[in-house]
C-alpha atoms as a PDB file:
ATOM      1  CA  UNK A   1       4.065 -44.958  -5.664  1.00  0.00           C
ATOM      2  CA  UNK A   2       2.362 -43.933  -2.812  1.00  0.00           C
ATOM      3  CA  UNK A   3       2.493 -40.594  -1.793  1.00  0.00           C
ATOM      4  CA  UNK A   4       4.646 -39.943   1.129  1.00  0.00           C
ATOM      5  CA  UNK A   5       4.319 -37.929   4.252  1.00  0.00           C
ATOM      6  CA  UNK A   6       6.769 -36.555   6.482  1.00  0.00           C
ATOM      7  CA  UNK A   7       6.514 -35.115  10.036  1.00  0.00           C
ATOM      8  CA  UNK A   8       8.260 -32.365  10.611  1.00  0.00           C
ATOM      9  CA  UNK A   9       7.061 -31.033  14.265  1.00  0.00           C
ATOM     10  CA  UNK A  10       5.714 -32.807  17.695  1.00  0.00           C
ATOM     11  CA  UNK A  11       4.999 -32.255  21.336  1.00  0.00           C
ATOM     12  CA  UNK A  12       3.532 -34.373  23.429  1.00  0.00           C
ATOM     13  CA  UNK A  13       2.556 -34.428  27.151  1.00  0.00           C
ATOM     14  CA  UNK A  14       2.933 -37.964  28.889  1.00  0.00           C
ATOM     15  CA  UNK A  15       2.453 -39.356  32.359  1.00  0.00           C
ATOM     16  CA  UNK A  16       5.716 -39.037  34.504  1.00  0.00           C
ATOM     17  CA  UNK A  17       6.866 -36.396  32.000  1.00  0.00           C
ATOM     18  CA  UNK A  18       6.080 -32.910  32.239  1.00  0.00           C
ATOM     19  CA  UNK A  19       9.793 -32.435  30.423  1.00  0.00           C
ATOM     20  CA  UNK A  20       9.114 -34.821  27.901  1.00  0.00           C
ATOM     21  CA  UNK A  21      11.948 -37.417  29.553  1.00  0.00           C
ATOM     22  CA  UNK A  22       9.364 -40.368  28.305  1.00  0.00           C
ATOM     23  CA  UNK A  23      11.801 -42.067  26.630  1.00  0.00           C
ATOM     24  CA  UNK A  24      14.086 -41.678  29.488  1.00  0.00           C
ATOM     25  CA  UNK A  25      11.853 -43.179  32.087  1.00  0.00           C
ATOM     26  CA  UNK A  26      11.414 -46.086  29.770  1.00  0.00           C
ATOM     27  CA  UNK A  27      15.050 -46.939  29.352  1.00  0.00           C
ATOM     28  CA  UNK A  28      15.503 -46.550  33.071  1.00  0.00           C
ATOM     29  CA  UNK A  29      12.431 -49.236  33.734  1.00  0.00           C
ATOM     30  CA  UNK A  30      10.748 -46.360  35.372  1.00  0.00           C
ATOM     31  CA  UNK A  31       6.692 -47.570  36.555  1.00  0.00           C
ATOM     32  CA  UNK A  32       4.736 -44.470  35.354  1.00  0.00           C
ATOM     33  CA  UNK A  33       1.721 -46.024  36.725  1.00  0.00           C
ATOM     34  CA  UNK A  34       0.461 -44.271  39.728  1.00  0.00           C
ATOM     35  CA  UNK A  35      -2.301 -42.760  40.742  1.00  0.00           C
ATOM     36  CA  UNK A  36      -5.199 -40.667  39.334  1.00  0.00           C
ATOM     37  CA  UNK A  37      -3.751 -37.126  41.027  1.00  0.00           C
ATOM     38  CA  UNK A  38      -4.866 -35.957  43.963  1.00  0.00           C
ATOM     39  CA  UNK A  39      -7.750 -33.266  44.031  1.00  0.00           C
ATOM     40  CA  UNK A  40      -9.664 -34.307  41.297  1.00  0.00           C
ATOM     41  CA  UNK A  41     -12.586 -35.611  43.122  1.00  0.00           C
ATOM     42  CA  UNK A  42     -13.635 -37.314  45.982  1.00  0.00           C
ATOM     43  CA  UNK A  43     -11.203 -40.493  46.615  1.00  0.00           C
ATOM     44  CA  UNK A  44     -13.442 -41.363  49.637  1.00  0.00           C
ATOM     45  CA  UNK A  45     -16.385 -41.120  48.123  1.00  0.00           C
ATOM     46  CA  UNK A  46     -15.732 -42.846  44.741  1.00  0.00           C
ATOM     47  CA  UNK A  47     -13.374 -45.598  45.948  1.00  0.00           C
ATOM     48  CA  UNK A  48     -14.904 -48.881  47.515  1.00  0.00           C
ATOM     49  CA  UNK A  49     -13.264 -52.399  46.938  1.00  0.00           C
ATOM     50  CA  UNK A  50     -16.798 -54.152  46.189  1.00  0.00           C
ATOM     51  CA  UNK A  51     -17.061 -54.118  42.720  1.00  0.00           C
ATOM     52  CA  UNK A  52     -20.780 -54.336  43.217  1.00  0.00           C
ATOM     53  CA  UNK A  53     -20.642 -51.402  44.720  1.00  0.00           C
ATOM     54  CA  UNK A  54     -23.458 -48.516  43.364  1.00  0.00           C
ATOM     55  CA  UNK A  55     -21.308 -45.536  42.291  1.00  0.00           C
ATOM     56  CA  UNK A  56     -18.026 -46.452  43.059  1.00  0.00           C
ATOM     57  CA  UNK A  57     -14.444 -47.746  41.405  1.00  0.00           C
ATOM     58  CA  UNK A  58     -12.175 -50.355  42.998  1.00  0.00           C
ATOM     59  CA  UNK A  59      -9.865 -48.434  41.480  1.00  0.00           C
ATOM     60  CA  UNK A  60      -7.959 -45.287  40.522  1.00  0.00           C
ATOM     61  CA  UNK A  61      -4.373 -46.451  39.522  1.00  0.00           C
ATOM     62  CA  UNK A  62      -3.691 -44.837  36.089  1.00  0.00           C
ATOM     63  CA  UNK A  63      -0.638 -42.790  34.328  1.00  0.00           C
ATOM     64  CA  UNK A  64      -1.343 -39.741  35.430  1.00  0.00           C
ATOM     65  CA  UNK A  65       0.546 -36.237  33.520  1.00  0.00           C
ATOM     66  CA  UNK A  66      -0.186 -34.526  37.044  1.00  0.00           C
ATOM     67  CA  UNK A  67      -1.739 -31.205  37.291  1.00  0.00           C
ATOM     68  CA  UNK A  68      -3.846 -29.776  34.177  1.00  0.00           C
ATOM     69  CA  UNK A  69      -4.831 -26.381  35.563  1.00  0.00           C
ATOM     70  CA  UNK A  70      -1.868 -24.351  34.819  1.00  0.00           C
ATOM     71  CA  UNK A  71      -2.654 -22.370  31.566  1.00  0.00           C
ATOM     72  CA  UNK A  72      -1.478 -18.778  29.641  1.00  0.00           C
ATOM     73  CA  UNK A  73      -4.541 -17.526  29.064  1.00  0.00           C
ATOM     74  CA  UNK A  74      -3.562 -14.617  27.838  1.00  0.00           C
ATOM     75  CA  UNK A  75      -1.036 -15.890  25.425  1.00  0.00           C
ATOM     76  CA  UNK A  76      -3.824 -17.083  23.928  1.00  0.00           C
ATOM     77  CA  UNK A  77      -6.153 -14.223  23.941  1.00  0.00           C
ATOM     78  CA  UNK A  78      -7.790 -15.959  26.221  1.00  0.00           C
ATOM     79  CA  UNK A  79      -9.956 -13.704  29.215  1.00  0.00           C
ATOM     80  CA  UNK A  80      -9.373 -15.920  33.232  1.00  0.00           C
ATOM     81  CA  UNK A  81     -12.992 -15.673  33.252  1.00  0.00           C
ATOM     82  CA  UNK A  82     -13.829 -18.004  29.919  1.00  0.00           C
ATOM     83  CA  UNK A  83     -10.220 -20.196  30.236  1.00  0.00           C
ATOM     84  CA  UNK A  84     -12.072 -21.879  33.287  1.00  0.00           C
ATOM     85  CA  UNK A  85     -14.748 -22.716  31.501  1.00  0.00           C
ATOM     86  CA  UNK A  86     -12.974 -24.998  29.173  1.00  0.00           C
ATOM     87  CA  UNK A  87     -12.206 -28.195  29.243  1.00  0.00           C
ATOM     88  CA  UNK A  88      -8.331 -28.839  29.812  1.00  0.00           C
ATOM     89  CA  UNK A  89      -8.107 -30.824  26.892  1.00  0.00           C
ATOM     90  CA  UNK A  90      -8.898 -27.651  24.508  1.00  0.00           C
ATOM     91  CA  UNK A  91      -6.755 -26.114  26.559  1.00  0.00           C
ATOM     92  CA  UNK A  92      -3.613 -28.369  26.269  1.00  0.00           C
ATOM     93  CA  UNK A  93      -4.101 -28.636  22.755  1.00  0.00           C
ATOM     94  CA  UNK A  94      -3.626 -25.066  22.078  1.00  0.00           C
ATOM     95  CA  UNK A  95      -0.247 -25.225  23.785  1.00  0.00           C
ATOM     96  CA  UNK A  96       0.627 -28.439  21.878  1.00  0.00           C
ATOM     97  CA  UNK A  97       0.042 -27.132  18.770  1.00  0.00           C
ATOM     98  CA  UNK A  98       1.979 -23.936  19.275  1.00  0.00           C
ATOM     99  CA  UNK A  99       4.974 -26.177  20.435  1.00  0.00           C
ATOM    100  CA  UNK A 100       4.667 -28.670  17.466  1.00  0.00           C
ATOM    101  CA  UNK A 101       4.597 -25.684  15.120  1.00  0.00           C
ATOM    102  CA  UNK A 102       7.577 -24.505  16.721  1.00  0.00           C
ATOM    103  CA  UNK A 103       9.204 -27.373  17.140  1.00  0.00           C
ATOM    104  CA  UNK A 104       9.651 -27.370  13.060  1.00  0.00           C
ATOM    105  CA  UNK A 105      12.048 -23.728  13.666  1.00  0.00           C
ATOM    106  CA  UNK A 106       9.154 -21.396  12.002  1.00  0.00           C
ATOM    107  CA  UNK A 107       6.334 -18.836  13.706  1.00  0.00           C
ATOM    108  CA  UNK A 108       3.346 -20.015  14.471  1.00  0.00           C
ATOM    109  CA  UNK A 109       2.035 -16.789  12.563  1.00  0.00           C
ATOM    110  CA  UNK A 110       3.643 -18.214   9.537  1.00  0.00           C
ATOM    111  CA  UNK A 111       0.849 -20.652   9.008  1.00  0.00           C
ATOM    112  CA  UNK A 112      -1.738 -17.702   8.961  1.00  0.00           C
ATOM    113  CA  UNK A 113      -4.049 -18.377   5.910  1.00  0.00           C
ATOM    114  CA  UNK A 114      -2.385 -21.403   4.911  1.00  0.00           C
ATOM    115  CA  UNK A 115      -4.781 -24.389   3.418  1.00  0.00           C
ATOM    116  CA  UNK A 116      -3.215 -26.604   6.884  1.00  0.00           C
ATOM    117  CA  UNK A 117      -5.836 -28.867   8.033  1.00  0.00           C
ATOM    118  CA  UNK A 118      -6.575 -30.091  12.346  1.00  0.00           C
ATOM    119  CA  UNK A 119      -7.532 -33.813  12.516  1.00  0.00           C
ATOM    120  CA  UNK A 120      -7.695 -34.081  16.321  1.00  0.00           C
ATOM    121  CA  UNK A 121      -8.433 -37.517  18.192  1.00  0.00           C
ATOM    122  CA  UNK A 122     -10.614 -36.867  21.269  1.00  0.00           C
ATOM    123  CA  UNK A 123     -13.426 -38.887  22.786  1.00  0.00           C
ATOM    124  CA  UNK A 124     -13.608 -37.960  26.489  1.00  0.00           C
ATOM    125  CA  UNK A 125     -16.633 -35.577  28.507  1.00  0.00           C
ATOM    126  CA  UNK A 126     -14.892 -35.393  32.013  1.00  0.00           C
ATOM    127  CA  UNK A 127     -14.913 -31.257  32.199  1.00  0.00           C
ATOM    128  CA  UNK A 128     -18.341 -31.086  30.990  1.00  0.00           C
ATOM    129  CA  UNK A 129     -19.829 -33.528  33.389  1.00  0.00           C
ATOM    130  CA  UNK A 130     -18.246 -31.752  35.966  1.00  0.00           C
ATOM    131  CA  UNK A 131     -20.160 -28.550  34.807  1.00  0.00           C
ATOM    132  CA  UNK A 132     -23.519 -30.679  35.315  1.00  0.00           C
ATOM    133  CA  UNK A 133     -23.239 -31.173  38.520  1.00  0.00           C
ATOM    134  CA  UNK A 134     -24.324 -27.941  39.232  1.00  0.00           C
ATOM    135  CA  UNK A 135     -25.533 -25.397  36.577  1.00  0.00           C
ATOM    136  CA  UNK A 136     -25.649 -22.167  38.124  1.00  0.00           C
ATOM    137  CA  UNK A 137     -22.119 -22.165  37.164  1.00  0.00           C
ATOM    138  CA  UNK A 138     -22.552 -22.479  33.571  1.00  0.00           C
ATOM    139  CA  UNK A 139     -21.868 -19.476  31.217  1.00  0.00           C
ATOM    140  CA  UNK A 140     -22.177 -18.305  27.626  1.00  0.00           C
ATOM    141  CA  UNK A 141     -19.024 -20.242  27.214  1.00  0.00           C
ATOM    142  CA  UNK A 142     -19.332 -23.545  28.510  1.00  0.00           C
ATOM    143  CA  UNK A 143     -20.908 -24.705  25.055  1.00  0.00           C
ATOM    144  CA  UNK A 144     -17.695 -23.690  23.289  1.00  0.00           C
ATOM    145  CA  UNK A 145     -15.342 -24.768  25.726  1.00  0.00           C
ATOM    146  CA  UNK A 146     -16.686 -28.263  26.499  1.00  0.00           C
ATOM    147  CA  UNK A 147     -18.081 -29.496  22.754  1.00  0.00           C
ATOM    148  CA  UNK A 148     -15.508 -31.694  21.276  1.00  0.00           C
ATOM    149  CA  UNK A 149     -15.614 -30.563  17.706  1.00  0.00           C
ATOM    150  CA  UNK A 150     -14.358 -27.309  19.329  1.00  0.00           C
ATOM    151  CA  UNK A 151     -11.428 -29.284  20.499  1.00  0.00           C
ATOM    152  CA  UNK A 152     -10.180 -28.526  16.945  1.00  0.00           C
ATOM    153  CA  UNK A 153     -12.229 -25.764  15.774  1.00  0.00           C
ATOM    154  CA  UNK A 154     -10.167 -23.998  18.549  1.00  0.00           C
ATOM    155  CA  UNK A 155      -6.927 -25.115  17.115  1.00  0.00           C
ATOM    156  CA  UNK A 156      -7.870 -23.782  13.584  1.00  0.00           C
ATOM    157  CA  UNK A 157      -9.332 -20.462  14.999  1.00  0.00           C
ATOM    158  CA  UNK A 158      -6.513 -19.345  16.827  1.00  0.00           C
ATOM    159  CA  UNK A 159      -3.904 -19.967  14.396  1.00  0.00           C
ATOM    160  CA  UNK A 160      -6.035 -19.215  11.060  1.00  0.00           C
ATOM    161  CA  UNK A 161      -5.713 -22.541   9.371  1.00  0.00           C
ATOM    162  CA  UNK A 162      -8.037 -22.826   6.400  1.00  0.00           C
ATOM    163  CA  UNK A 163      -7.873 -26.431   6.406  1.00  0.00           C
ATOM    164  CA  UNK A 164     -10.322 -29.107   6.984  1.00  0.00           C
ATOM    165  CA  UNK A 165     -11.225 -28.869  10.875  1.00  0.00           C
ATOM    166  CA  UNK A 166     -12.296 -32.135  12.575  1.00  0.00           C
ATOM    167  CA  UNK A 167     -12.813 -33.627  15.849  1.00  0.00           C
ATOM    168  CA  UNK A 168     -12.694 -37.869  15.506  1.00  0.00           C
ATOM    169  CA  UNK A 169     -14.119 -40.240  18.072  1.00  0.00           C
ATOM    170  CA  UNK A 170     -13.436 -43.785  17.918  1.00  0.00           C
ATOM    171  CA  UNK A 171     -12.770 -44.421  21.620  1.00  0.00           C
ATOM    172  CA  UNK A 172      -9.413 -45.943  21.944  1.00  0.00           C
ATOM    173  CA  UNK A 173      -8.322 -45.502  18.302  1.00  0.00           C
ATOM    174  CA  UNK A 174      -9.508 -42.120  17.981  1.00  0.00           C
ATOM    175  CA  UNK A 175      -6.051 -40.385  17.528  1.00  0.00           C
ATOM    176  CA  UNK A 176      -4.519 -42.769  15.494  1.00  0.00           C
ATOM    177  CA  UNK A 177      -7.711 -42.619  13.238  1.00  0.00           C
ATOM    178  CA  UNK A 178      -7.346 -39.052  13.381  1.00  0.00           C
ATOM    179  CA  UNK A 179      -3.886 -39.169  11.742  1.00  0.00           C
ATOM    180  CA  UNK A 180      -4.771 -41.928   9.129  1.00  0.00           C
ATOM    181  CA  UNK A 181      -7.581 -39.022   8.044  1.00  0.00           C
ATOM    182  CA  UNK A 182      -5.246 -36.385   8.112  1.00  0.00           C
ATOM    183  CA  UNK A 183      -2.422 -38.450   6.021  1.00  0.00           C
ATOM    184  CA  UNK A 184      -5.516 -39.658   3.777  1.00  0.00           C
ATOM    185  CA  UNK A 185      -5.979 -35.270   3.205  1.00  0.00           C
ATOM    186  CA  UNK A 186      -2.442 -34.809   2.260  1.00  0.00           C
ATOM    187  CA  UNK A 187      -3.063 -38.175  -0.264  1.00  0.00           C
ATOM    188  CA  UNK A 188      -5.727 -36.919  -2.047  1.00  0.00           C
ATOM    189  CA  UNK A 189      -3.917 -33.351  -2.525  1.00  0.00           C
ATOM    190  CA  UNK A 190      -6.903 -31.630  -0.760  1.00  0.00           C
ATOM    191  CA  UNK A 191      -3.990 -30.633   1.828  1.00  0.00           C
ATOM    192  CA  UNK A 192      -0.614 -30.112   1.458  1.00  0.00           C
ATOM    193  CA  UNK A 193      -0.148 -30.225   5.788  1.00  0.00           C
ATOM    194  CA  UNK A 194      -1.914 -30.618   9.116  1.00  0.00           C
ATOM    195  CA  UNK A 195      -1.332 -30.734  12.958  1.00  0.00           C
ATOM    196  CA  UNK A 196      -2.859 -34.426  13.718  1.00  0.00           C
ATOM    197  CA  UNK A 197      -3.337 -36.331  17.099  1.00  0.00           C
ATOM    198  CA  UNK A 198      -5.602 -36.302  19.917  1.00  0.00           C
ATOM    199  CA  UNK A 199      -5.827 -36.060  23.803  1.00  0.00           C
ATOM    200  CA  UNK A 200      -7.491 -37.859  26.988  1.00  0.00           C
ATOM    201  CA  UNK A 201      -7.862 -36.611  30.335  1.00  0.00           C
ATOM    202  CA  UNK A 202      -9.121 -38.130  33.689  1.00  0.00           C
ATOM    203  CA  UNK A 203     -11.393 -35.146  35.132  1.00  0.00           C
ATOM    204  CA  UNK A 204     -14.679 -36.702  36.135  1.00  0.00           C
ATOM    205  CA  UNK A 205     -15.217 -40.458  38.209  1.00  0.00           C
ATOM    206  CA  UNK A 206     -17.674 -41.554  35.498  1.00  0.00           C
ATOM    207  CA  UNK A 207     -15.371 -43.410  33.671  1.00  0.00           C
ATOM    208  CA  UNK A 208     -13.701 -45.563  36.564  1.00  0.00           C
ATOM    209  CA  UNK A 209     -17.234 -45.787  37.872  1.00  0.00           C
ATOM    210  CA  UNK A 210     -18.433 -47.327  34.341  1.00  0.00           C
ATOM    211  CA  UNK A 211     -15.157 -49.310  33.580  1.00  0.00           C
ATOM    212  CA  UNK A 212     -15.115 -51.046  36.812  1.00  0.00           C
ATOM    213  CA  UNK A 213     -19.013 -52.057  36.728  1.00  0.00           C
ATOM    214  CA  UNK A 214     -17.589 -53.875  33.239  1.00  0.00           C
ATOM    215  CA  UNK A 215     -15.210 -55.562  35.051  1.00  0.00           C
ATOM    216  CA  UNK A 216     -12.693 -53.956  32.386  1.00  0.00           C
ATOM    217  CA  UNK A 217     -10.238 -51.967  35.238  1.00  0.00           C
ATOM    218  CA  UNK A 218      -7.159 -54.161  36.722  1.00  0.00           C
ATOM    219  CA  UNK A 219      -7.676 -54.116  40.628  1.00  0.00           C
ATOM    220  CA  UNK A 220      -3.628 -54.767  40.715  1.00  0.00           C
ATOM    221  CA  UNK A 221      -3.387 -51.596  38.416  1.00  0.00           C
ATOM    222  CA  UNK A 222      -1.188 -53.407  36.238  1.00  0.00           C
ATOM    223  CA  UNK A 223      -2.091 -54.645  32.316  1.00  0.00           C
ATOM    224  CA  UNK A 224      -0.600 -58.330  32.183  1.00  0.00           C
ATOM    225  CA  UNK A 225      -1.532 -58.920  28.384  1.00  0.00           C
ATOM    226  CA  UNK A 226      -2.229 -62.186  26.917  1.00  0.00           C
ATOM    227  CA  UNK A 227      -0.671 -63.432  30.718  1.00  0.00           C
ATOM    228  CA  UNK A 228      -3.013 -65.828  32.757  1.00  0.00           C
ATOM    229  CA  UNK A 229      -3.097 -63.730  35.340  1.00  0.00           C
ATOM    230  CA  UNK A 230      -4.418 -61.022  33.766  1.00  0.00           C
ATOM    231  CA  UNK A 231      -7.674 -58.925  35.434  1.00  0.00           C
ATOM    232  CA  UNK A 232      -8.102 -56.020  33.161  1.00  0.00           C
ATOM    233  CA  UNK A 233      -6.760 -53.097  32.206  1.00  0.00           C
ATOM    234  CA  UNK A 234      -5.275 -49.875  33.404  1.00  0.00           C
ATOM    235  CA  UNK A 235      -6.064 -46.482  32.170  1.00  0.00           C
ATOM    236  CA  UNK A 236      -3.604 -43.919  31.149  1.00  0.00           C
ATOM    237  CA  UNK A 237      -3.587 -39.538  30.561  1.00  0.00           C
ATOM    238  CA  UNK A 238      -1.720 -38.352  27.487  1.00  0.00           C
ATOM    239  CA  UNK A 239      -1.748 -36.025  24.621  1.00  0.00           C
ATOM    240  CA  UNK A 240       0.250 -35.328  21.364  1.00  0.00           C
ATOM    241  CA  UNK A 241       0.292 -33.762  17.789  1.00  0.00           C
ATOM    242  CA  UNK A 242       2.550 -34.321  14.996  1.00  0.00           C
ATOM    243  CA  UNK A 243       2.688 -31.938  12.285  1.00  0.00           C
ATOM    244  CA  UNK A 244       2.763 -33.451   9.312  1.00  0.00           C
ATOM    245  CA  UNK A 245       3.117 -32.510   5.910  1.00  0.00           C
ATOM    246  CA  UNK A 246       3.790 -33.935   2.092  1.00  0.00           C
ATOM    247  CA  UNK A 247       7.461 -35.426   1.836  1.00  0.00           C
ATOM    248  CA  UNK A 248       8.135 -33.171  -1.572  1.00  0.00           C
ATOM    249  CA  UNK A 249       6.792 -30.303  -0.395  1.00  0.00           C
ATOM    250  CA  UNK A 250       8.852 -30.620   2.986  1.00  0.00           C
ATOM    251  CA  UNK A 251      11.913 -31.140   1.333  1.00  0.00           C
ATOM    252  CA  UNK A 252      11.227 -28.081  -1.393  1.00  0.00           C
ATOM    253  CA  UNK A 253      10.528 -25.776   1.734  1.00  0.00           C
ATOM    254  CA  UNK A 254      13.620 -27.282   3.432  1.00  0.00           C
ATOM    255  CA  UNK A 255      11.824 -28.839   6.495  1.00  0.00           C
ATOM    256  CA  UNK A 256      13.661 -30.516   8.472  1.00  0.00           C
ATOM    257  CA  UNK A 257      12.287 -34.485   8.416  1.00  0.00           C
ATOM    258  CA  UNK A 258      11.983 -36.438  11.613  1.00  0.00           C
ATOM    259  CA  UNK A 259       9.972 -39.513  10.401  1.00  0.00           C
ATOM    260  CA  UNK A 260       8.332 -40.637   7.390  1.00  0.00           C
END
């Protein structure tokens, strides 16, 4: 039989729901739709309704998880001075990690060592192509804090995992790949457990810009699949991890199981 996995941590971060009241807002109908949030960019100068338009979107509606500059630096070791230098994704993922470790009842610290591998999902530049707009603000650590295999180098750094460390992009599929490798890890018995999912952030225009020169963005800002009168898609912030682990060895260590 095949071998079985069991998660046995999350946290997530999803548009609507800085409280994690997803599941609520769907229940309750709620449109978490919006708006890409105010302040970052240029509305007026990225927004025209001509699709031909040189530089421009026709649109910005997206689920949105609101503002992504709030962040402990110093719970993390962190110095103010290189924190703003990396990309919010890195950044978020840190804090999702902690949270998904804790979420299981055990210290973070507890995994110090341990063979627990970091297959993150992550195929957006936003931060980065903000920083190339204008380089006499780059630093020694903008290399770091923008590359995406740092995204979970980071991860396994901070919290001295000795497990396989990768960074997986497959555009849209990327963290779902991601967790297929990590399961695939635990499979083989080259892992017994690993903190698995990935992360996308709206930070630059570039990818409105380049969508909506496709044709591929809804100018209603709704996705009406497989419907006649659907006109593309919308675009949508979010990040997760699940920490997974081998079924036997969760249940010998007493983990508590949420899925399988």
């Amino acid at each position: 039989m095949e071998k079985r996995i069991a998660i046995i941590g999350t946290s997530f971060r999803f548009p609507g729901s800085p409280d994690n009241t997803l599941w609520k807002n769907l229940l309750d109908n709620k449109d978490l739709v919006t708006h890409v949030e105010d302040g970052r960019w240029s509305f007026d100068a990225y927004q025209h309704p001509d699709k031909k338009h040189p530089g421009t979107s026709y649109t910005f509606a997206a689920g949105s998880i609101g503002d992504v500059s709030g962040f402990d630096a110093g719970f993390f070791g962190i110095s103010p001075r290189e924190a703003a230098l990396i990309d919010p994704q890195q950044r978020i993922l840190l804090e999702l990690a902690w949270e998904a470790i804790e979420s299981t009842g055990r210290a973070p610290s507890s995994l110090r060592g341990s063979d627990c591998g970091v297959f993150i999902g992550i195929s957006g530049s936003d931060y980065a192509y903000r920083f190339a707009e204008d380089q006499t603000i780059c630093d020694s650590s903008i290399s770091t804090g923008n590359t995406s295999s740092i995204a979970a180098n980071r991860i396994s750094y901070q919290f001295d995992l000795h497990g396989p460390s990768l960074a997986i992009d497959t555009a849209c599929s990327s963290s779902m790949v991601a967790f297929h490798q990590a399961c695939q890890a635990i499979r083989t018995g080259e892992i017994q457990q690993a903190l698995t999912g990935g992360i996308c952030l709206h930070l630059h225009p570039y990818g409105f810009v380049a969508f909506a020169k496709a044709t591929m963005l809804s100018p209603t800002g709704r996705c009406q699949v497989f419907d006649e009168a659907g006109d593309g898609y919308v675009r949508s912030e979010g990040g997760g991890l699940f920490f997974i682990k081998d079924y036997d060895a969760a249940i010998r260590d007493g983990d508590t199981v949420l899925a399988i």
